[in-house]
Protein backbone atom coordinates (compact mmCIF):
# COMPACT_ATOMS: atom_id res chain seq x y z
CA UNK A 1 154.02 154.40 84.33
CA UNK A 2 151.75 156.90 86.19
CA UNK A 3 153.31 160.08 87.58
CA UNK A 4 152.52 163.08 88.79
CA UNK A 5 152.38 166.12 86.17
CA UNK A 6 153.71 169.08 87.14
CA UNK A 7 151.82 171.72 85.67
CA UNK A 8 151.47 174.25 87.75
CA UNK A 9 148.80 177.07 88.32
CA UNK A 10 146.48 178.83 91.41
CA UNK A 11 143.33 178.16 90.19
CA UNK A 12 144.70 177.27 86.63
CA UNK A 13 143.94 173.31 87.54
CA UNK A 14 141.78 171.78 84.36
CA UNK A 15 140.47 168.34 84.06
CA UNK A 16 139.87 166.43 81.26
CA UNK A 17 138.12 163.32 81.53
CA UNK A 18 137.01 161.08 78.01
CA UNK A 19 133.62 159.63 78.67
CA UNK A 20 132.96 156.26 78.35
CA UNK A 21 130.85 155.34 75.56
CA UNK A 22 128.70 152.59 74.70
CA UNK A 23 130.01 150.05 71.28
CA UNK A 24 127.70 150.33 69.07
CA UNK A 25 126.00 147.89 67.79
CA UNK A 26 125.21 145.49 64.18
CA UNK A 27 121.38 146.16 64.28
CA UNK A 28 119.19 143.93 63.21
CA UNK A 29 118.75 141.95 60.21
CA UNK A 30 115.64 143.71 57.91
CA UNK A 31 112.49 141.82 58.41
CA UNK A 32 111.65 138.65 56.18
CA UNK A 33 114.61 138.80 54.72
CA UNK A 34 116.78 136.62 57.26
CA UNK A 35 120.02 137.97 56.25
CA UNK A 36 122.65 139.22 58.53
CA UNK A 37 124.15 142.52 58.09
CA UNK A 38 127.21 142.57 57.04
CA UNK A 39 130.55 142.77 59.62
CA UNK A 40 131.90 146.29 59.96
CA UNK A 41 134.93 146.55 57.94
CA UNK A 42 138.31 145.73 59.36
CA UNK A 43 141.37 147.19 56.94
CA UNK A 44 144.26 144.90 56.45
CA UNK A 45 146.09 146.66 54.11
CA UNK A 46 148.25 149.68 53.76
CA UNK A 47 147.85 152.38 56.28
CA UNK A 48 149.13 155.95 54.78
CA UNK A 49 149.55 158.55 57.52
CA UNK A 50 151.52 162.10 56.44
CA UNK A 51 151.15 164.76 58.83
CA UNK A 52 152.21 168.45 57.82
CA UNK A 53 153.54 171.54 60.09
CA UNK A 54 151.88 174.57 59.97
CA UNK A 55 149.35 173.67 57.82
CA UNK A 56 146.12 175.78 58.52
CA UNK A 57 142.80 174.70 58.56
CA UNK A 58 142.02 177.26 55.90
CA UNK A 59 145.08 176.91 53.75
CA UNK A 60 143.57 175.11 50.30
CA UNK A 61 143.37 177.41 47.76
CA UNK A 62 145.21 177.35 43.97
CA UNK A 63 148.14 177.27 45.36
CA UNK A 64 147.74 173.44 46.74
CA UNK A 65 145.54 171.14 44.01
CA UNK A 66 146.96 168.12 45.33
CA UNK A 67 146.01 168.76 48.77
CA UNK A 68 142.55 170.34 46.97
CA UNK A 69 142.27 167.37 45.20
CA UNK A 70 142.62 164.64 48.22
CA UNK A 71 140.48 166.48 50.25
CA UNK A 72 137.78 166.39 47.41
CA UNK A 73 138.01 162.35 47.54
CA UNK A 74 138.48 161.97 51.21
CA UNK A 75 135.51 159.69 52.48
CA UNK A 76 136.09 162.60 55.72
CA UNK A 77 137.01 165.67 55.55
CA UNK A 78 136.84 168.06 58.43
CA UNK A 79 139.46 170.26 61.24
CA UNK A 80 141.02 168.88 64.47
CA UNK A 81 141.97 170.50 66.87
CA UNK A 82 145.90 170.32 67.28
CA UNK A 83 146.52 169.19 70.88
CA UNK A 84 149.60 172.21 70.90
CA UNK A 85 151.30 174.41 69.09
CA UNK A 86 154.84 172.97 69.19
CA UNK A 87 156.01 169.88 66.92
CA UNK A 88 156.83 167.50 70.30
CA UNK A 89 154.02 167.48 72.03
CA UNK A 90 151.66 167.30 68.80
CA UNK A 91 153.73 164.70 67.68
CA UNK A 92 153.40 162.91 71.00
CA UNK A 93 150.14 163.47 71.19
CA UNK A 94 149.49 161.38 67.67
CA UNK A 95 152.06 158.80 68.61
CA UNK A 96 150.12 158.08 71.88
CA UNK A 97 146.19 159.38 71.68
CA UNK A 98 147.47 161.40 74.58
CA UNK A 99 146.93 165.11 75.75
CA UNK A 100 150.39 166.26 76.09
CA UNK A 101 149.33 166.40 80.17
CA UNK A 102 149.48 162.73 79.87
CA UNK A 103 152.14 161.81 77.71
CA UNK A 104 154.49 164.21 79.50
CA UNK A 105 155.90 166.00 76.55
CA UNK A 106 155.43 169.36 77.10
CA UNK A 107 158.50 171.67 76.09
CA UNK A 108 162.08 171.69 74.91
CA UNK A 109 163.15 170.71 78.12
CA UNK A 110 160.65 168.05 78.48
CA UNK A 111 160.96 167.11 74.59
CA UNK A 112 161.70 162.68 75.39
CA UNK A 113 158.95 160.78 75.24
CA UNK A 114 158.92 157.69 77.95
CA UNK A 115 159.38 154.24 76.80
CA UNK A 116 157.03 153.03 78.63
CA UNK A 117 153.99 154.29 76.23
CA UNK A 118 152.67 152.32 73.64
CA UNK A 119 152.92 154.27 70.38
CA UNK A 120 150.66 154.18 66.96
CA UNK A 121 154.11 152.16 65.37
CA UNK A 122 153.99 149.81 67.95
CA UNK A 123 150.17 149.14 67.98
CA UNK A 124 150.24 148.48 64.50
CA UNK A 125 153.37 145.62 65.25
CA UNK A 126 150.73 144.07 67.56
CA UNK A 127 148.74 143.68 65.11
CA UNK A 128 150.92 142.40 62.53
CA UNK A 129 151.82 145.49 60.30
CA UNK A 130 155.09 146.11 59.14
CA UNK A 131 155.86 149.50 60.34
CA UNK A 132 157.73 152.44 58.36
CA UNK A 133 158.69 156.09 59.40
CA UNK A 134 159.83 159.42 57.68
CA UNK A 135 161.22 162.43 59.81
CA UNK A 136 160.43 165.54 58.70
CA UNK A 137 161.17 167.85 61.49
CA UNK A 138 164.16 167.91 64.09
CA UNK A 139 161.62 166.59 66.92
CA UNK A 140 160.60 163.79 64.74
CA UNK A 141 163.83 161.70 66.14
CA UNK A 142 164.76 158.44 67.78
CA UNK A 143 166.40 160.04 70.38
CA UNK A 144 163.19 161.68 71.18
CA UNK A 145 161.43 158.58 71.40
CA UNK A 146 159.05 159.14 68.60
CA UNK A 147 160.85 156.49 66.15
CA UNK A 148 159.64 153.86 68.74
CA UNK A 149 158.05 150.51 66.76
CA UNK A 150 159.38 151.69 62.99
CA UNK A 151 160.87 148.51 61.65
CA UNK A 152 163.03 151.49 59.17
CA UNK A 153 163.20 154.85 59.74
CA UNK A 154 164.66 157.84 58.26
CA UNK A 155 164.48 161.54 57.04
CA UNK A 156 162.05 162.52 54.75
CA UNK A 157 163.92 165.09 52.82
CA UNK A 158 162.39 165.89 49.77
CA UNK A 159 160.24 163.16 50.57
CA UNK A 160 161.85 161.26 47.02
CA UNK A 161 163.04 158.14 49.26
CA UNK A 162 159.65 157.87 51.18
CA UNK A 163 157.98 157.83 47.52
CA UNK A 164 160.28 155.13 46.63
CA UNK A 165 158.66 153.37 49.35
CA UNK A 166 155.32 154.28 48.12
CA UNK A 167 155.74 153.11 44.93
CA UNK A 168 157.13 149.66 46.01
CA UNK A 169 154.75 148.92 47.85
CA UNK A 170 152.84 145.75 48.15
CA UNK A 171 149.34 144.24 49.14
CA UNK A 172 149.29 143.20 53.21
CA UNK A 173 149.54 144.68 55.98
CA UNK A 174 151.89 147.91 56.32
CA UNK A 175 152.19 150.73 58.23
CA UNK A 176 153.71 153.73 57.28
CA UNK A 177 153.90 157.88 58.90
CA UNK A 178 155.67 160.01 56.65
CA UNK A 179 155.70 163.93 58.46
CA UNK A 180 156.68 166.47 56.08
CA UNK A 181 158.15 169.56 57.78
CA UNK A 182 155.98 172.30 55.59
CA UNK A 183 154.88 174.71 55.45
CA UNK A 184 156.18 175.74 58.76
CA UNK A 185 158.84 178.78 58.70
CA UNK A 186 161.29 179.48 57.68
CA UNK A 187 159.14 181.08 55.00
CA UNK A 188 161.19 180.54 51.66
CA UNK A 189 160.36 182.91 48.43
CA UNK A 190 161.04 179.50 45.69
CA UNK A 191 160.60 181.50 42.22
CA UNK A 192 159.28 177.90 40.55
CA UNK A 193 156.38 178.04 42.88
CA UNK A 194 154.96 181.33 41.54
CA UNK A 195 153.30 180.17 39.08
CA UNK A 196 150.58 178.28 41.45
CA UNK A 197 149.77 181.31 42.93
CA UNK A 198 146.30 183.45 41.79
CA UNK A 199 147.71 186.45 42.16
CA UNK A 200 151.08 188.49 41.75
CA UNK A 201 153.19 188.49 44.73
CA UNK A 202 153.46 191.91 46.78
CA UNK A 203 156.94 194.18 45.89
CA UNK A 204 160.14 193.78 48.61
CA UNK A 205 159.00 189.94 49.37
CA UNK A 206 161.68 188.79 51.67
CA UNK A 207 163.80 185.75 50.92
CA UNK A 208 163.52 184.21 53.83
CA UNK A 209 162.13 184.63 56.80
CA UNK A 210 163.23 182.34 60.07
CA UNK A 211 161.33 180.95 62.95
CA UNK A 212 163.12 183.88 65.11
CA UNK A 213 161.70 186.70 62.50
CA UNK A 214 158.55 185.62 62.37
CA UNK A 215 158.24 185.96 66.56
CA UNK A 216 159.40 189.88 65.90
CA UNK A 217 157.10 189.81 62.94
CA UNK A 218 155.89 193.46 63.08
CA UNK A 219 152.32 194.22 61.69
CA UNK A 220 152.69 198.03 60.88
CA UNK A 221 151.59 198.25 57.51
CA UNK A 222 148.66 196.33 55.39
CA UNK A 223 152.29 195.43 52.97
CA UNK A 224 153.46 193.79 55.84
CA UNK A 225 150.62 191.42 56.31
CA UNK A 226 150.62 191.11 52.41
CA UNK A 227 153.95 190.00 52.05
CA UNK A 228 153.58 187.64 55.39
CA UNK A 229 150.52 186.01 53.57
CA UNK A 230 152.58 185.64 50.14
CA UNK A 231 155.46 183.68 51.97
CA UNK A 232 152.98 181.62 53.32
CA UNK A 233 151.11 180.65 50.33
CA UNK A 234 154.43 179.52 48.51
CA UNK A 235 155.23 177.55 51.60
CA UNK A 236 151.69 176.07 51.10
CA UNK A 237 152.64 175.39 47.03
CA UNK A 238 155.53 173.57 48.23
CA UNK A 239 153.88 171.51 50.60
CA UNK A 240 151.45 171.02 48.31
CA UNK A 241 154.71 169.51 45.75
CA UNK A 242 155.73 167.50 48.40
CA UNK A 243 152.22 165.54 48.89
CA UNK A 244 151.65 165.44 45.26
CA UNK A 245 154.96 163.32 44.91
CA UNK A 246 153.40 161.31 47.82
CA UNK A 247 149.86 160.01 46.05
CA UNK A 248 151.49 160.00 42.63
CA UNK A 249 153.69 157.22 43.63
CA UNK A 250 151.03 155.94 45.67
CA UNK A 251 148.86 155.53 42.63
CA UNK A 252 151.90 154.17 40.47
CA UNK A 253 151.99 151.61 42.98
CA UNK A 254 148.44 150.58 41.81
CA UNK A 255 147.19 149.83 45.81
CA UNK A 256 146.10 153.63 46.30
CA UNK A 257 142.54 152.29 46.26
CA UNK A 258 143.07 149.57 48.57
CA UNK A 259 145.34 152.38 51.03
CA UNK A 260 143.63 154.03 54.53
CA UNK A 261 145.10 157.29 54.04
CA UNK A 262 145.13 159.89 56.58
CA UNK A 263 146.79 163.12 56.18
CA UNK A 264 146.75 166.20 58.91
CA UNK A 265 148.61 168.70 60.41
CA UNK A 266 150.89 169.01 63.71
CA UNK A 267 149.55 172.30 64.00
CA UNK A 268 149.21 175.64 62.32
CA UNK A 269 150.18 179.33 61.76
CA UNK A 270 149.04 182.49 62.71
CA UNK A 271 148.95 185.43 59.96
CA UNK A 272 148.52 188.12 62.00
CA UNK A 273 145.05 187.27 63.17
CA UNK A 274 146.00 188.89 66.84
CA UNK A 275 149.34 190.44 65.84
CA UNK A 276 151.47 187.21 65.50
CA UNK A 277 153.16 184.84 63.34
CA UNK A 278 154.70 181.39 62.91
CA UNK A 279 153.60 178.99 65.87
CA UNK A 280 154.11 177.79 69.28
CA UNK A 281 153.17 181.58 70.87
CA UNK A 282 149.63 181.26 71.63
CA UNK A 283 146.77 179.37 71.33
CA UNK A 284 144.93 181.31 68.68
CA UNK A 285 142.49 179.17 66.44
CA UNK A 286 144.64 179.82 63.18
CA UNK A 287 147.48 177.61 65.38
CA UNK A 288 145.07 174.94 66.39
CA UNK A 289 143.07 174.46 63.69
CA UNK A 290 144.34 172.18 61.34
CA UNK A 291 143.32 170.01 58.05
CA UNK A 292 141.98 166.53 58.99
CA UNK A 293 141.03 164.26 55.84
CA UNK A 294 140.53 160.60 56.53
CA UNK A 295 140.26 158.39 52.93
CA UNK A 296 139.17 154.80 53.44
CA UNK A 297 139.87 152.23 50.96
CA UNK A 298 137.54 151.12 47.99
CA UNK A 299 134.50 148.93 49.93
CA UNK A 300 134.71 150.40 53.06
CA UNK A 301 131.26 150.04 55.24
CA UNK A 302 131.88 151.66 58.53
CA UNK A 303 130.98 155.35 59.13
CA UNK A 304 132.52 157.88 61.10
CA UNK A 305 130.25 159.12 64.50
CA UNK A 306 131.34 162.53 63.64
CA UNK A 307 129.83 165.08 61.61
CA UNK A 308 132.48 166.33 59.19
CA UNK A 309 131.64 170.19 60.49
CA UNK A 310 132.50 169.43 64.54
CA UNK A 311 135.86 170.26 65.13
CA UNK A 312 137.63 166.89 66.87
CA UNK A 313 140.53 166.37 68.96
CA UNK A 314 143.81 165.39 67.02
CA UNK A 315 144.33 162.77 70.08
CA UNK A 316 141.47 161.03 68.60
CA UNK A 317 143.19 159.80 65.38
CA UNK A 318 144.95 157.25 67.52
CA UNK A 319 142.35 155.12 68.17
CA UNK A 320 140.28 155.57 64.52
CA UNK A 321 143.76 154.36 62.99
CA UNK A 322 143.76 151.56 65.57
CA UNK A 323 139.71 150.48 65.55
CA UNK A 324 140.07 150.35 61.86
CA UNK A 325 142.73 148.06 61.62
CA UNK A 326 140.77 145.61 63.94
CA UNK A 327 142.84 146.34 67.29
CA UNK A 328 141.59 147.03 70.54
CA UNK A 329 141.97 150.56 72.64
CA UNK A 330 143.00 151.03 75.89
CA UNK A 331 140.02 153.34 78.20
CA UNK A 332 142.87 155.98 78.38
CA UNK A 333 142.84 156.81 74.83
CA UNK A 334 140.84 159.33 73.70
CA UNK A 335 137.95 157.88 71.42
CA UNK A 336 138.18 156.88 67.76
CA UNK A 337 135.81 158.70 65.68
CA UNK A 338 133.93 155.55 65.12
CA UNK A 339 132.52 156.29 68.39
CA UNK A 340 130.00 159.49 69.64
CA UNK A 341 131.69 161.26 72.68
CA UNK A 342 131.26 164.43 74.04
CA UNK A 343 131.87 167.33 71.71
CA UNK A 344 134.95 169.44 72.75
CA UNK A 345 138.95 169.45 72.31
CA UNK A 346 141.80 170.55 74.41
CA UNK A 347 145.17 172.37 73.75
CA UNK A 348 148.36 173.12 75.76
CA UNK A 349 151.16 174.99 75.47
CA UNK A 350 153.41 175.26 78.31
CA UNK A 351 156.61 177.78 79.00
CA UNK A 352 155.56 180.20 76.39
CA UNK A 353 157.81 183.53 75.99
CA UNK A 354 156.01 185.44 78.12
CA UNK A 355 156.02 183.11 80.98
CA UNK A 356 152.58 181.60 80.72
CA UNK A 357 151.01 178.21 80.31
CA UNK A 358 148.03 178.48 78.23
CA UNK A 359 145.29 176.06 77.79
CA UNK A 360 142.74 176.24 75.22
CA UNK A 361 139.02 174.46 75.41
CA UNK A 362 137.49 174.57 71.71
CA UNK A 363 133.44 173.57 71.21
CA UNK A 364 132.32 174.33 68.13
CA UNK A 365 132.73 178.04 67.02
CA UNK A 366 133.48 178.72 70.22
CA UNK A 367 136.84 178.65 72.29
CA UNK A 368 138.06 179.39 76.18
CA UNK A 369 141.37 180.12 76.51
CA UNK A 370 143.26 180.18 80.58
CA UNK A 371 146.30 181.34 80.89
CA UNK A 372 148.57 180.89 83.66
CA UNK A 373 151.50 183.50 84.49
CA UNK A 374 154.40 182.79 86.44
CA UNK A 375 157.43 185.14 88.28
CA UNK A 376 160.10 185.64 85.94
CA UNK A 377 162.48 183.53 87.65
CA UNK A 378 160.52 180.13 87.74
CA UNK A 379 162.31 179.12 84.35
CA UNK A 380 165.22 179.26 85.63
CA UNK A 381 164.06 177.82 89.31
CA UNK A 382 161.99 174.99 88.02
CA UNK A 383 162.60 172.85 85.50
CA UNK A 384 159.21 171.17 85.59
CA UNK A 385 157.66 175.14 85.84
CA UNK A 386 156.09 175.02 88.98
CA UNK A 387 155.71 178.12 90.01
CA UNK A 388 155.91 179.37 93.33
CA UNK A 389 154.72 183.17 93.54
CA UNK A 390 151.95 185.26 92.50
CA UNK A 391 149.75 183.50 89.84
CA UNK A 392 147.68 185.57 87.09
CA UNK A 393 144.72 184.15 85.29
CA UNK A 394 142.56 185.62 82.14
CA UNK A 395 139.70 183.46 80.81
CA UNK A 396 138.56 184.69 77.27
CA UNK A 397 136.24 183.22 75.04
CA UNK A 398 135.65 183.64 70.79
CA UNK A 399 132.03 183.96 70.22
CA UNK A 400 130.57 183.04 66.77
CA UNK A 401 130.15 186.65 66.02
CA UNK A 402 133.81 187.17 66.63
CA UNK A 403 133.50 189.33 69.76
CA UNK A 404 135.81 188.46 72.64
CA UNK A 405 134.44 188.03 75.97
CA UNK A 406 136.24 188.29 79.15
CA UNK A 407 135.42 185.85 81.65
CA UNK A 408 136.74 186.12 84.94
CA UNK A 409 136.22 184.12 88.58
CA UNK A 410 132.77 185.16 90.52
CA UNK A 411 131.36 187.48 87.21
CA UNK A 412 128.13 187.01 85.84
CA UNK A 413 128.75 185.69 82.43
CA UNK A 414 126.58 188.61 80.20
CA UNK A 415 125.97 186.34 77.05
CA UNK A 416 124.53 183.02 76.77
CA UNK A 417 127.87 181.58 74.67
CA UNK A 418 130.26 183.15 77.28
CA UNK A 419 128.07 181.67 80.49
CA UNK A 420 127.87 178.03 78.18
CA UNK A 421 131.65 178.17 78.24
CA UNK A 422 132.33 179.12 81.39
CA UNK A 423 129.82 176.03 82.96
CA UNK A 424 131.52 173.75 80.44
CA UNK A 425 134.82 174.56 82.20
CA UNK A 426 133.88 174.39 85.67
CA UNK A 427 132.28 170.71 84.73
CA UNK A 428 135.61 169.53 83.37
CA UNK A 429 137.34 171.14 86.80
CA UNK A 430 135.10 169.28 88.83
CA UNK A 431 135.37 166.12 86.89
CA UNK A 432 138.68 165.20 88.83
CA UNK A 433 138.33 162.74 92.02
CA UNK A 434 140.12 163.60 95.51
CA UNK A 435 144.36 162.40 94.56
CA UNK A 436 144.85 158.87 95.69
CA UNK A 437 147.85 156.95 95.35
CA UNK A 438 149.32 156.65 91.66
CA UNK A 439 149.57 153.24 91.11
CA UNK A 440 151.46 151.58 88.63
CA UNK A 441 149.71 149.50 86.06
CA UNK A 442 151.00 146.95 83.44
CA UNK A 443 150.02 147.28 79.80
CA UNK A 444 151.51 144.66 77.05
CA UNK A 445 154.37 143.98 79.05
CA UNK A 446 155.09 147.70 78.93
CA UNK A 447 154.33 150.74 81.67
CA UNK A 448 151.94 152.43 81.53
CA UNK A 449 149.15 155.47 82.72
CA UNK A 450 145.67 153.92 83.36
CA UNK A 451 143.70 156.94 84.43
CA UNK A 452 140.64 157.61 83.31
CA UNK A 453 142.45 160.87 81.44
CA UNK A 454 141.53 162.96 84.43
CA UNK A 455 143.76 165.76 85.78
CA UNK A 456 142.31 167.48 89.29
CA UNK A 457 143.66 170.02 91.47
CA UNK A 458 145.64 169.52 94.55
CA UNK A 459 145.67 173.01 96.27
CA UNK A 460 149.20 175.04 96.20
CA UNK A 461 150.95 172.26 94.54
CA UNK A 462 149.43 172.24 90.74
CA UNK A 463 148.24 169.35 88.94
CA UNK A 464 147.91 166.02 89.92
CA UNK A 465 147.44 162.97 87.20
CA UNK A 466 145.94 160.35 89.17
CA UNK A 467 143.84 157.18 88.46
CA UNK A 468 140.00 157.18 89.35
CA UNK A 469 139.52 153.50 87.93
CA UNK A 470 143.05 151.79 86.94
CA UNK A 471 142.03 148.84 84.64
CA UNK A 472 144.12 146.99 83.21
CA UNK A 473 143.73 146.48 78.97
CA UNK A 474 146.58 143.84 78.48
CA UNK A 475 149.02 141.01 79.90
């Protein structure tokens, strides 16, 4: 069902819109030889997704050899880009090939998503799969609407049941998502996990330290960022045991060979890199980036579009999972990475502590962040957050040499990166048509958003979500 989004912001209006792409084609057969090349491969067999929180982009090391180790035999292994920094609308966001914008989940208070949207579970039903879940996180919940198209679903735990599962398994077609809540805060200090780490652990390591202490984390000492960095890497160890227990009883199962697995993170955490910690605060690369390893099964013929170092949207997996699987994508879904499309990935975070929704455009080494400030009263006014005062905006972009370069309205852009940026953003702005009517479209008997993925302004009122070309993709 198409609705308006309201995401509100002076100025602050972005549009996104996923460029249509040609399919690419079989070629033709080699000369004088007459034969045909061969079909691209279509995977009928188990389908392994496990997603992590907080895992970062940079966080192998000797602390995680299983995670080392699968990444080492991944067929593709490179970073998304997490579309937030919050486990709901991440985890929408994979569910649905999405932007959060889209899928509506955007905060605690907007933490459901709709039934009407056709998730990766129910995709794979279409096509036959039987479909399995694990919970790993409190946002990871039926009531939530995430458990929508599991045949079974429960907690993950100490992920011993969803290893069971593994290890039971048999040939055909299955589906199954097993999210392990690590190594996300609270930051335990686990004495059995010392001995993966390379070095000795820093004196007065805490115990513990909760979501809540790592927001008050305070940087005043080198020790401080020592011991922050410690907790962390034994976090990382026992995510690390976690996913080992995973493949191990994938292997025992003897189909690990014949599995599609996928594993990648909700999001991760910042160490201090700008004088935070934990997630869901800002949109600081250490938050966004996140581990992406895709493992196809033995035989597999059909390459990825993407080179391994371009950072890719995390809405993207949707559709490789789908493609490879042999369904069909809707035009509203971001692109599988079978497919070339315009290099680039966006992140939200909406109703952060200080007030602001924050958006985040990430091209290569390079990132523009907007954030959009509201009166201190529009929590409590607006539900939705639309503001209705005076409306703040800062622009910055990372440059590859690590400098940070202020971009505001009307300013000459003084570096060739910065001004790059800066046009990139206005194109997306300007990609959004004049708001017509939302219409309501029908998709597999379900309702659902047909737009083109475009968001445009609408002057004093915020965003608008709006169709440029409804089509429809189903009966």
């Amino acid at each position: 069902m198409i609705r308006r989004a309201h995401l509100t912001g002076r100025g602050g209006a972005l549009a996104i819109l996923w460029f249509g792409v040609a399919l690419l084609g079989c070629g033709n057969p080699e000369p004088g030889t007459g034969a045909e090349p061969p079909a691209p491969s279509v995977h009928r067999g188990p389908v392994l997704l496990v997603t992590f929180s907080g895992l970062r982009a940079d966080a192998l090391g000797p602390a995680t050899p299983s995670l080392q180790s699968f990444a080492e035999s991944a067929t593709w292994r490179g970073t998304a880009i997490a579309a937030s920094t919050r486990s709901g609308p991440s985890l929408a966001t994979l569910a649905t090939g999405l932007q959060p914008w889209s899928h509506g989940v955007l905060h605690y208070d907007r933490a459901g998503l709709g039934s009407e949207y056709r998730t990766l579970a129910e995709a794979f039903r279409a096509l036959g799969f039987t479909t399995g879940g694990y919970s790993g996180g409190r946002w990871f919940r039926s009531k939530f609407g995430l458990a929508q198209g599991f045949e079974t679903f429960a907690a993950t735990g100490r992920a011993r049941r969803a290893a069971g599962h593994l290890e039971s398994l048999e040939r055909g077609p299955t589906f199954l998502w097993i999210d392990l809540d690590a190594p996300r805060s609270p930051y335990v200090h686990r004495p059995w996990l010392e001995q993966k780490l390379d070095r000795p652990l820093p004196p007065d390591l805490p115990e513990r330290l909760t979501t809540a202490d790592l927001q008050d984390y305070r940087f005043d000492s080198p020790a401080a960022g020592e011991r922050l960095s410690a907790l962390y890497r034994l976090n990382a160890a026992y995510a690390d045991t976690l996913f080992e227990r995973l493949i191990s009883a994938l292997d025992r199962s003897g189909l690990g060979e014949e599995t599609l697995v996928v594993a990648t993170s909700l999001y991760g955490d910042e160490l201090g890199e700008e004088g935070r910690a934990g997630h869901g605060q800002s949109l600081a690369r250490g938050a966004i980036e996140v581990p992406l390893w895709i493992r196809f099964p033995q035989g597999w013929n059909r390459p990825l579009a993407v080179p391994e170092n371009q950072p890719v949207a995390a809405a993207r997996l949707w559709a490789t999972l789908v493609e490879a699987a042999g369904g069909e994508v809707p035009p509203a879904i971001a692109p599988s990475l079978f497919r070339p499309a315009p290099a680039g990935a966006l992140s939200e975070l909406y109703r952060t502590e200080t007030g602001e929704n924050l958006f985040s455009w990430v091209e290569d080494d390079r990132q523009l962040v907007r954030r959009v400030s509201f009166p201190p009263d529009a929590f409590a006014t607006t539900p939705a957050f639309i503001g209705s005062g005076p409306v703040a905006e800062t622009s910055r972009v990372w440059l590859p040499a690590g400098r940070v370069e202020t971009i505001s309205d009307g300013r000459p852009e003084e570096t060739p990166e910065a001004a790059h940026m800066a046009a990139r953003w206005r194109e997306l702005e300007a990609a959004g048509a004049t708001p017509e009517q939302l219409r309501r479209e029908r998709f597999a008997g379900r309702n659902s958003r047909f737009s083109d993925g475009i968001v445009s302004p609408s002057p004093g009122r915020g965003f608008w979500v709006h169709s440029s070309a409804v089509r429809a993709s189903g009966s």
